[in-house]
C-alpha atoms as a PDB file:
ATOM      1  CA  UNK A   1     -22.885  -4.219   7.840  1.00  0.00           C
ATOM      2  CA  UNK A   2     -20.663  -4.250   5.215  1.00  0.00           C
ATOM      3  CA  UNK A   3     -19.039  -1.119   6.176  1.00  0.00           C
ATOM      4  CA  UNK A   4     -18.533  -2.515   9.570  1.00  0.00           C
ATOM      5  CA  UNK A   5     -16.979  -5.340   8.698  1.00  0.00           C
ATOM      6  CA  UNK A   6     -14.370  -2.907   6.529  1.00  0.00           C
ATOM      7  CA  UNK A   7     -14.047  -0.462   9.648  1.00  0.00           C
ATOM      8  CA  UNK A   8     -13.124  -3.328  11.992  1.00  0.00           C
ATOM      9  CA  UNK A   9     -10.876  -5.031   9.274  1.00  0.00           C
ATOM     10  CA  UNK A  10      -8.986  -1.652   9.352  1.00  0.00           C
ATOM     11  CA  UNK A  11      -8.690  -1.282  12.877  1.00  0.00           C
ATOM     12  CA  UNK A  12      -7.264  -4.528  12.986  1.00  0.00           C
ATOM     13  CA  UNK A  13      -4.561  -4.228  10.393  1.00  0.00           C
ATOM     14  CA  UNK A  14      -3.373  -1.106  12.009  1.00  0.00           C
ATOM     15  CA  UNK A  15      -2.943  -2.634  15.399  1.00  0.00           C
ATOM     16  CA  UNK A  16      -0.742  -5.530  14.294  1.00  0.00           C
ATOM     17  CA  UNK A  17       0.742  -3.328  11.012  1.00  0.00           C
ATOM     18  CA  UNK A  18       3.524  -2.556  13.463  1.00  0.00           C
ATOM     19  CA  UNK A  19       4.220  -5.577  15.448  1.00  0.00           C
ATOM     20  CA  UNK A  20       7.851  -6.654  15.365  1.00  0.00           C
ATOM     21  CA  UNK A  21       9.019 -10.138  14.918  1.00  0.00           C
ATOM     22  CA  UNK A  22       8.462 -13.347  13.761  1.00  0.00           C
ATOM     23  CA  UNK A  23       4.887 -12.792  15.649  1.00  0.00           C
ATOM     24  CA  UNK A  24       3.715  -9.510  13.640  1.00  0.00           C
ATOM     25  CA  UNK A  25       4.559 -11.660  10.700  1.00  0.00           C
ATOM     26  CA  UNK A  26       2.617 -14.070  11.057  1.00  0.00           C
ATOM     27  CA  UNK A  27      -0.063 -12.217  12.558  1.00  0.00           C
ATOM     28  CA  UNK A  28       0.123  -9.829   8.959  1.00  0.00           C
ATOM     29  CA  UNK A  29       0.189 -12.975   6.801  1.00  0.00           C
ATOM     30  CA  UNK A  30      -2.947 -14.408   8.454  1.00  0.00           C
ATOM     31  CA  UNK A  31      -4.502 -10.592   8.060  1.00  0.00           C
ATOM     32  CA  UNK A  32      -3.945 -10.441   4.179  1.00  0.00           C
ATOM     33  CA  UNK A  33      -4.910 -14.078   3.736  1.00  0.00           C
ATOM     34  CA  UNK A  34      -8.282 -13.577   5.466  1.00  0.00           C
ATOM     35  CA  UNK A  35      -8.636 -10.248   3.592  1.00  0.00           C
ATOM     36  CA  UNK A  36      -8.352 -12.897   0.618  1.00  0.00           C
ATOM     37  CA  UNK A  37      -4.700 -12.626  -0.225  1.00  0.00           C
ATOM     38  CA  UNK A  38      -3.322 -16.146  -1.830  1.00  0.00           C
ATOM     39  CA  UNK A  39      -0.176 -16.339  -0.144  1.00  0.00           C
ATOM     40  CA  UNK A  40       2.559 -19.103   0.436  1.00  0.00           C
ATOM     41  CA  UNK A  41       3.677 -21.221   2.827  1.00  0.00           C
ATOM     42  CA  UNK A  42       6.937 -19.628   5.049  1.00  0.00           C
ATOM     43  CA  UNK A  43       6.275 -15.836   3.965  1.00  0.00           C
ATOM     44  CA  UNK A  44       7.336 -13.196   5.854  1.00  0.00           C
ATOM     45  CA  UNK A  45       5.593  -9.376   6.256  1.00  0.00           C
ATOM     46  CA  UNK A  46       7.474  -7.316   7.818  1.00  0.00           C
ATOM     47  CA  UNK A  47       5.987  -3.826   9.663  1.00  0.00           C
ATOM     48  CA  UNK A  48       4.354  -0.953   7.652  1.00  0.00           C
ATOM     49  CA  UNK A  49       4.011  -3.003   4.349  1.00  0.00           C
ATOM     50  CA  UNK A  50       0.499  -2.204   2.918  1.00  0.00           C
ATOM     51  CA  UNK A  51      -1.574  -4.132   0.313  1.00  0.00           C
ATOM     52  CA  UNK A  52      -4.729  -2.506  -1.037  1.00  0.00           C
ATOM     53  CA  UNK A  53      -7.479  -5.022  -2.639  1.00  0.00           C
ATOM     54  CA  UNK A  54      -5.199  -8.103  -0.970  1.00  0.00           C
ATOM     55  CA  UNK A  55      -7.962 -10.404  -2.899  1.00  0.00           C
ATOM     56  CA  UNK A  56      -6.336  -9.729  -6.080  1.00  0.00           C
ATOM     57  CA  UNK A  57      -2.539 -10.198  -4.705  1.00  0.00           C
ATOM     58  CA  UNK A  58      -0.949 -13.604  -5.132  1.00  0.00           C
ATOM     59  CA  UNK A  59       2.197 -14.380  -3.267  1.00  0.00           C
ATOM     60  CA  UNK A  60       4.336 -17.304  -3.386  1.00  0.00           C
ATOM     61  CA  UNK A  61       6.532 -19.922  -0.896  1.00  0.00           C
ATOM     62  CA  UNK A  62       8.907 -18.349   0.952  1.00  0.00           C
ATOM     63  CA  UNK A  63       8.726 -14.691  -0.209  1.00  0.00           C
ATOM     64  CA  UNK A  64       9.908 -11.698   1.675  1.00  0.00           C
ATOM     65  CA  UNK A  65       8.128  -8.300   1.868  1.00  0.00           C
ATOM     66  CA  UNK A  66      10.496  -6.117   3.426  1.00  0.00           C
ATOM     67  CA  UNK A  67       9.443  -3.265   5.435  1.00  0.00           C
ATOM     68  CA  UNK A  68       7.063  -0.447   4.345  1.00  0.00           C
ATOM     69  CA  UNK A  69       6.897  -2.142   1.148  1.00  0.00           C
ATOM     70  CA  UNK A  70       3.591  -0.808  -0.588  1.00  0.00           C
ATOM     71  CA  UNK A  71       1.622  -3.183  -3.210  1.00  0.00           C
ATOM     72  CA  UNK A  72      -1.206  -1.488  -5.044  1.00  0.00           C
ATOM     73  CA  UNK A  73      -3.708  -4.001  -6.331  1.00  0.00           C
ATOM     74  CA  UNK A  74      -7.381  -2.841  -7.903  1.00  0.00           C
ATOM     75  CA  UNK A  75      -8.816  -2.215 -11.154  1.00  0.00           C
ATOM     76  CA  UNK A  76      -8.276   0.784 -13.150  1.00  0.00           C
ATOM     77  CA  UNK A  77     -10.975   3.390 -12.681  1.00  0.00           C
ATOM     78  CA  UNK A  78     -13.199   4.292 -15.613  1.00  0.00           C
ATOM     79  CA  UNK A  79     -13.791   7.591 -17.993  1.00  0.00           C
ATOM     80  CA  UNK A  80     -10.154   8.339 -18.202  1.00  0.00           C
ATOM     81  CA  UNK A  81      -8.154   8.733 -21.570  1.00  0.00           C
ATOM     82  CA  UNK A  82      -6.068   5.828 -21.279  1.00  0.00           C
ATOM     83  CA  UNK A  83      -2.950   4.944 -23.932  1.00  0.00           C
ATOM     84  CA  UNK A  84      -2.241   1.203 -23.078  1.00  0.00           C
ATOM     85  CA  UNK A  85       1.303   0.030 -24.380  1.00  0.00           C
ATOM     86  CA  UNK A  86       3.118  -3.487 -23.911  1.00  0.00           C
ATOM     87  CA  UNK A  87       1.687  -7.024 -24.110  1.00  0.00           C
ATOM     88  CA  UNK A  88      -1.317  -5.767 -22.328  1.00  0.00           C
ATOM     89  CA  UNK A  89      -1.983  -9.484 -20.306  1.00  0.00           C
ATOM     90  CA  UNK A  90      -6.087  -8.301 -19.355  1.00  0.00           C
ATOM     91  CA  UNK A  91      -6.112 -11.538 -17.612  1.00  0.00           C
ATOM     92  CA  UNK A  92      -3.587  -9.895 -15.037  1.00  0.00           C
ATOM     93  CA  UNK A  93      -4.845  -6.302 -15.120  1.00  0.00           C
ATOM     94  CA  UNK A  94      -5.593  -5.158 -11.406  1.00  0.00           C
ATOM     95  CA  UNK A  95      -3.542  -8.213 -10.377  1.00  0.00           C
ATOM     96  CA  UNK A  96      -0.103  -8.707  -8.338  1.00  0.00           C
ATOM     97  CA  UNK A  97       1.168 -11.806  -9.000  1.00  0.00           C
ATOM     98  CA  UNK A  98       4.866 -12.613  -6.998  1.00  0.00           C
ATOM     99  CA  UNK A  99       6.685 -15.902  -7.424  1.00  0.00           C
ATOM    100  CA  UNK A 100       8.254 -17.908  -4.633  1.00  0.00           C
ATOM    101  CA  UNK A 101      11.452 -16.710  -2.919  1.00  0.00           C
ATOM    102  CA  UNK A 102      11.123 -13.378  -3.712  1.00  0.00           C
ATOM    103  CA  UNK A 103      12.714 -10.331  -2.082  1.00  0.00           C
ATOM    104  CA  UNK A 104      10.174  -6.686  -2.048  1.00  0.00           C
ATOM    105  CA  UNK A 105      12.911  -4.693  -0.842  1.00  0.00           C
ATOM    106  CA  UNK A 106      12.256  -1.846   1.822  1.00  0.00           C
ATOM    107  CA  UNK A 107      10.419   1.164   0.874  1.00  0.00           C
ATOM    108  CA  UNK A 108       9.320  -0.516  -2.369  1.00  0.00           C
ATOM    109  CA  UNK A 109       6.289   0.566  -4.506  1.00  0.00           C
ATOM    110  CA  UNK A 110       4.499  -2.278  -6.753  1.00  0.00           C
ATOM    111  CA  UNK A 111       1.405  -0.919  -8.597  1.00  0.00           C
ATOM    112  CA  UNK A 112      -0.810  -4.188 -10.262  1.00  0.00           C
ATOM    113  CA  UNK A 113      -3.860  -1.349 -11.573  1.00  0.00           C
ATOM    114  CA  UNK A 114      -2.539  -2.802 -15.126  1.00  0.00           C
ATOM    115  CA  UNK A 115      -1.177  -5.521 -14.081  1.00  0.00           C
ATOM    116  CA  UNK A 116       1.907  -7.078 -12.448  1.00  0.00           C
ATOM    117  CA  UNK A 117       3.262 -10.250 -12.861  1.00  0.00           C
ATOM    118  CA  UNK A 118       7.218 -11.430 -10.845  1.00  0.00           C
ATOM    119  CA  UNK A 119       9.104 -14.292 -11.506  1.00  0.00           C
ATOM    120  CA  UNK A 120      10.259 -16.655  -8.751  1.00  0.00           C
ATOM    121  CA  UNK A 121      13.700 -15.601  -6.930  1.00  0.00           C
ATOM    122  CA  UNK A 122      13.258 -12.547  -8.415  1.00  0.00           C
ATOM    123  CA  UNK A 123      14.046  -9.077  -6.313  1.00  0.00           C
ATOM    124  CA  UNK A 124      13.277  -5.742  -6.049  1.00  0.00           C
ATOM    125  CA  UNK A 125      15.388  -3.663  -4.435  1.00  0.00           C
ATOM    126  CA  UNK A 126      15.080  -0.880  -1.469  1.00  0.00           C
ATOM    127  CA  UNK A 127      13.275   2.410  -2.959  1.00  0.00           C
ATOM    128  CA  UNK A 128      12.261   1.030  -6.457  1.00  0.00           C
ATOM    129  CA  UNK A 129       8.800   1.575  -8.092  1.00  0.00           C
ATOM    130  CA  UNK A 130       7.215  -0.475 -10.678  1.00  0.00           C
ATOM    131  CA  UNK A 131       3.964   0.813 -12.050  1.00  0.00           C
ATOM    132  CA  UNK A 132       1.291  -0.516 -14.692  1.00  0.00           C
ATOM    133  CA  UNK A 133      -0.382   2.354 -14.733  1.00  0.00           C
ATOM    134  CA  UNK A 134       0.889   6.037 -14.524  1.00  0.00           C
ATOM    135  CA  UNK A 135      -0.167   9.450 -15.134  1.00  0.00           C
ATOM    136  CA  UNK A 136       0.303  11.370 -18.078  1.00  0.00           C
ATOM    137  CA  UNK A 137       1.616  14.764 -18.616  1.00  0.00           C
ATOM    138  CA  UNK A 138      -0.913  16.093 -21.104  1.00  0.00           C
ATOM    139  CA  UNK A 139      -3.691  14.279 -23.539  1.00  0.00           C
ATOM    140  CA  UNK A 140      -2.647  11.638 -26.292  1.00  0.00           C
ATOM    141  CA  UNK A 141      -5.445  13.079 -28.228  1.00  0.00           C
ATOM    142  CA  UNK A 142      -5.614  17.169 -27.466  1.00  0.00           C
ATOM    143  CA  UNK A 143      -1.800  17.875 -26.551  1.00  0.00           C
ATOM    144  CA  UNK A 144      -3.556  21.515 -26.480  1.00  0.00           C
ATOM    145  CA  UNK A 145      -5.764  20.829 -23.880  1.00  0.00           C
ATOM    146  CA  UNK A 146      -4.569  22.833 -20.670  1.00  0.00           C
ATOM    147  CA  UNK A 147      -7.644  21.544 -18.671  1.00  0.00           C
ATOM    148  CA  UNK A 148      -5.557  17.754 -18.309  1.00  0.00           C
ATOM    149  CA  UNK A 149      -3.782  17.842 -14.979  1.00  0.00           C
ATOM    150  CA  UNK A 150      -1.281  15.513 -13.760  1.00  0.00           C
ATOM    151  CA  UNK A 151      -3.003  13.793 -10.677  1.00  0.00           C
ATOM    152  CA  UNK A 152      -5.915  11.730  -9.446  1.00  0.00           C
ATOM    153  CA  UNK A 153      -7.706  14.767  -7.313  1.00  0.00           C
ATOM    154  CA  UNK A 154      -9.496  16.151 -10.943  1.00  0.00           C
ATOM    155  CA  UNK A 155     -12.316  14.921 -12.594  1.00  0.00           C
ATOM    156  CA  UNK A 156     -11.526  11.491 -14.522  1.00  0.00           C
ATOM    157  CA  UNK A 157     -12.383  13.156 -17.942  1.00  0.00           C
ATOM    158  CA  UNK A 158      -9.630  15.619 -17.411  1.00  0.00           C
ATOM    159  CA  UNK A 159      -7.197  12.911 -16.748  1.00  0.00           C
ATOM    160  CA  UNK A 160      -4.445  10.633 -19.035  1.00  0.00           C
ATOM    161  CA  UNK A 161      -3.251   7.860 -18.261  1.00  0.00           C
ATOM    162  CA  UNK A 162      -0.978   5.495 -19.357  1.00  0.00           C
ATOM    163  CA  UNK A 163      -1.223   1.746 -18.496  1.00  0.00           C
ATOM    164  CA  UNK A 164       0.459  -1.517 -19.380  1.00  0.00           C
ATOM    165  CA  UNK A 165       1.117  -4.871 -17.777  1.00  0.00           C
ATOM    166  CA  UNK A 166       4.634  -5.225 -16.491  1.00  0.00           C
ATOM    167  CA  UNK A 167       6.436  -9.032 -16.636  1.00  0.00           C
ATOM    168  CA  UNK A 168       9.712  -9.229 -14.475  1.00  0.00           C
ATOM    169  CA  UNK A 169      11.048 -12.798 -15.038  1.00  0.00           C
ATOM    170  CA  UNK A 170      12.562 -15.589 -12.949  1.00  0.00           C
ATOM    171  CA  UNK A 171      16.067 -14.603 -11.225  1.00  0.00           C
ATOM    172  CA  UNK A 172      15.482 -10.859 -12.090  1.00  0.00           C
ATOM    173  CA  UNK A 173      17.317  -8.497  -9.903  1.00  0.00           C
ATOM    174  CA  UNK A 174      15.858  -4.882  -9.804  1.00  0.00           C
ATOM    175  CA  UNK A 175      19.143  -2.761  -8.154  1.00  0.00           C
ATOM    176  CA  UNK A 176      18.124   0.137  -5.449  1.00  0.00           C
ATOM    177  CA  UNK A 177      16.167   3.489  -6.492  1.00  0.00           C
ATOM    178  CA  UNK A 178      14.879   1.936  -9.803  1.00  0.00           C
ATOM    179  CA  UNK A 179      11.304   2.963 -11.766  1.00  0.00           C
ATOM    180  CA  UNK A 180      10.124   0.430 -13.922  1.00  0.00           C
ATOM    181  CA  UNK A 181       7.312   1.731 -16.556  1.00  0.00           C
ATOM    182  CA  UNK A 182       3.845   0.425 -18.044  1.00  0.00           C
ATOM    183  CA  UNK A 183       4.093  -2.149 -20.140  1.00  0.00           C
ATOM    184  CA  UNK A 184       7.573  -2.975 -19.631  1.00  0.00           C
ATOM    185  CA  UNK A 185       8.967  -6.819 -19.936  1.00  0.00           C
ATOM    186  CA  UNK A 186      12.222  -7.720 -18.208  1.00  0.00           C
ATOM    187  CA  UNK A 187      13.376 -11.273 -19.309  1.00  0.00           C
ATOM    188  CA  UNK A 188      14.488 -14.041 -17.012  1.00  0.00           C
ATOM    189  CA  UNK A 189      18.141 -13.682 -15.860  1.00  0.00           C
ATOM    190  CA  UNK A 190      18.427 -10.061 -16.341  1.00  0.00           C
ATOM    191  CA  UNK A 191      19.912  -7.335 -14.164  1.00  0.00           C
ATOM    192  CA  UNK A 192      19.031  -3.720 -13.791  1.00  0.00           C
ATOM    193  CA  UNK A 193      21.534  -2.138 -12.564  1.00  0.00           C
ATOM    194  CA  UNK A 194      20.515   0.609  -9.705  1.00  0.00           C
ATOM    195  CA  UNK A 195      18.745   4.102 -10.638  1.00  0.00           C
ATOM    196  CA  UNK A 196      17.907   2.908 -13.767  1.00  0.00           C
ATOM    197  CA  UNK A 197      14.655   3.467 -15.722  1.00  0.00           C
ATOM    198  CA  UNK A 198      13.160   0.862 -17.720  1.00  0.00           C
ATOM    199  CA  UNK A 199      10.254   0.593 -20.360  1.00  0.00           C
ATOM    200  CA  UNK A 200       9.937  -1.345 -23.576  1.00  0.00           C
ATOM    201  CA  UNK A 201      10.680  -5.210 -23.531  1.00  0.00           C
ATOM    202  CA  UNK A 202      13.982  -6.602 -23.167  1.00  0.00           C
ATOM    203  CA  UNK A 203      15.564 -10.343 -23.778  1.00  0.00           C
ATOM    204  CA  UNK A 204      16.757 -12.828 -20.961  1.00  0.00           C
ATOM    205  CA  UNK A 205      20.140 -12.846 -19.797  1.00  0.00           C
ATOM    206  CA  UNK A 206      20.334  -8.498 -19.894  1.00  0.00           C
ATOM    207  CA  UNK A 207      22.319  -5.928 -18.098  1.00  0.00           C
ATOM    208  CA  UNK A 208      20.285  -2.736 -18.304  1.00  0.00           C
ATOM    209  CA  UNK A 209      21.647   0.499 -17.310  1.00  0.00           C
ATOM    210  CA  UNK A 210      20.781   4.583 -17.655  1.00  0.00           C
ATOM    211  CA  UNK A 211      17.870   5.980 -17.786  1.00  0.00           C
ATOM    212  CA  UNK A 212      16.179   5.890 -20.021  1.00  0.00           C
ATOM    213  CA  UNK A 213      18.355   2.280 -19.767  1.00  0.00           C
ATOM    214  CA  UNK A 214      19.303   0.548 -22.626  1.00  0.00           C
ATOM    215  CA  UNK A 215      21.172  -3.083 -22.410  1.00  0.00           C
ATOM    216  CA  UNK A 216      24.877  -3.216 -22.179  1.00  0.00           C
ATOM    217  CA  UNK A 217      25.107  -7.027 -22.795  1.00  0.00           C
ATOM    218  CA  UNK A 218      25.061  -9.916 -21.026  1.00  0.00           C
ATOM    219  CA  UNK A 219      24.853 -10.551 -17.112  1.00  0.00           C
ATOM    220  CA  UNK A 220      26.130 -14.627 -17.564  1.00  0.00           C
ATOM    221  CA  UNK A 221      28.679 -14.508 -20.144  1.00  0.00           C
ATOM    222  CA  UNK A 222      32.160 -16.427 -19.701  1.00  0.00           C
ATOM    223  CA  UNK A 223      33.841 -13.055 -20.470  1.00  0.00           C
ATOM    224  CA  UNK A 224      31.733 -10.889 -17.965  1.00  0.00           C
ATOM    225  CA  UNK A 225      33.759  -9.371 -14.628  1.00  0.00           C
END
């Protein structure tokens, strides 16, 4: 039965995944929300935005998910060598948490598997990825070891991850064709300017640039252009 219910529930979201308008919005929203999704009053869903595990995906007032916008929600799978970096929140891990007036730009990625928390009025914009948990390129532990692939299609003890909760603050802008990293902590205020790549944790009030980016100063400063 329970396999039923998913099969139908899938069948469902893929007829109205594509209906345009302020009807396929609404239609989405009260899709997620009876999938369990928490979301907000005066949210809109545009076509070809997916959530997977919408019960662990909290959405605020007034938020925007712009088209074929992608939101990964779940816990991390077991019996792989994981290196977890960051604050590490474990009461967010698997979680997507976004604030109220939020913009999840077009063609977005937003992985929660370690957790993924968004300030209100915060944005991401069109082609950025922010992931929690990622891939490594060889073993933490056996750097050696030839038998670790990079990929989920291999046994989990031949896989390394890396995983850490990600905090973007209130009034955070994300520019265009950005990757934000595990464990990475972007301050209220700040601005990253686009292509750039961003780990570590950073103050309020930052311009960050390059990639890897570092911050170039202030974004409100009396002396800023």
């Amino acid at each position: 039965m329970r396999r039923i219910r998913a099969a139908l529930a899938d069948l469902v979201g893929g007829a109205i995944a594509t209906t345009p308008g302020g009807i396929g919005s609404r239609l989405r929203v009260r899709y997620f929300r009876g999938r369990g999704a928490r979301i907000g009053n005066g949210v809109r869903i545009d076509p070809g935005v997916s959530i997977d595990n919408p019960h662990l995906v909290v959405i605020g007032d007034d938020t925007w998910l712009d088209r074929f916008a992608i939101l990964i929600a779940g816990q991390p799978r077991p019996g792989r060598e994981t290196r977890i970096v960051g604050d590490n929140e474990t009461e967010i891990v698997g979680r997507i948490v976004i604030g109220s007036r939020c913009h999840i730009g077009p063609q977005t990625v937003l992985s929660g598997i370690g957790g993924l928390d968004i300030g209100d009025e915060s944005t991401i914009a069109a082609g950025s990825k922010v992931y929690s948990l990622t891939h490594h390129l060889r073993s933490w532990t056996r750097p050696e070891d030839r038998s670790v692939a990079f990929g989920s299609q291999v046994e989990a003890s031949r896989q390394s991850m890396l995983q850490g909760s990600v905090t973007i603050g209130r009034n955070v802008g994300v520019g265009v064709d950005c990757l934000i990293l595990p464990g990475a902590t972007i301050r209220d205020d700040s601005f990253v300017r686009p292509g750039s790549q961003v780990s570590g944790s950073w103050p309020e009030n930052s311009v960050l640039a390059g990639r890897p980016a570092a911050r170039e100063g202030e974004r409100y400063s009396p002396n800023s252009g």
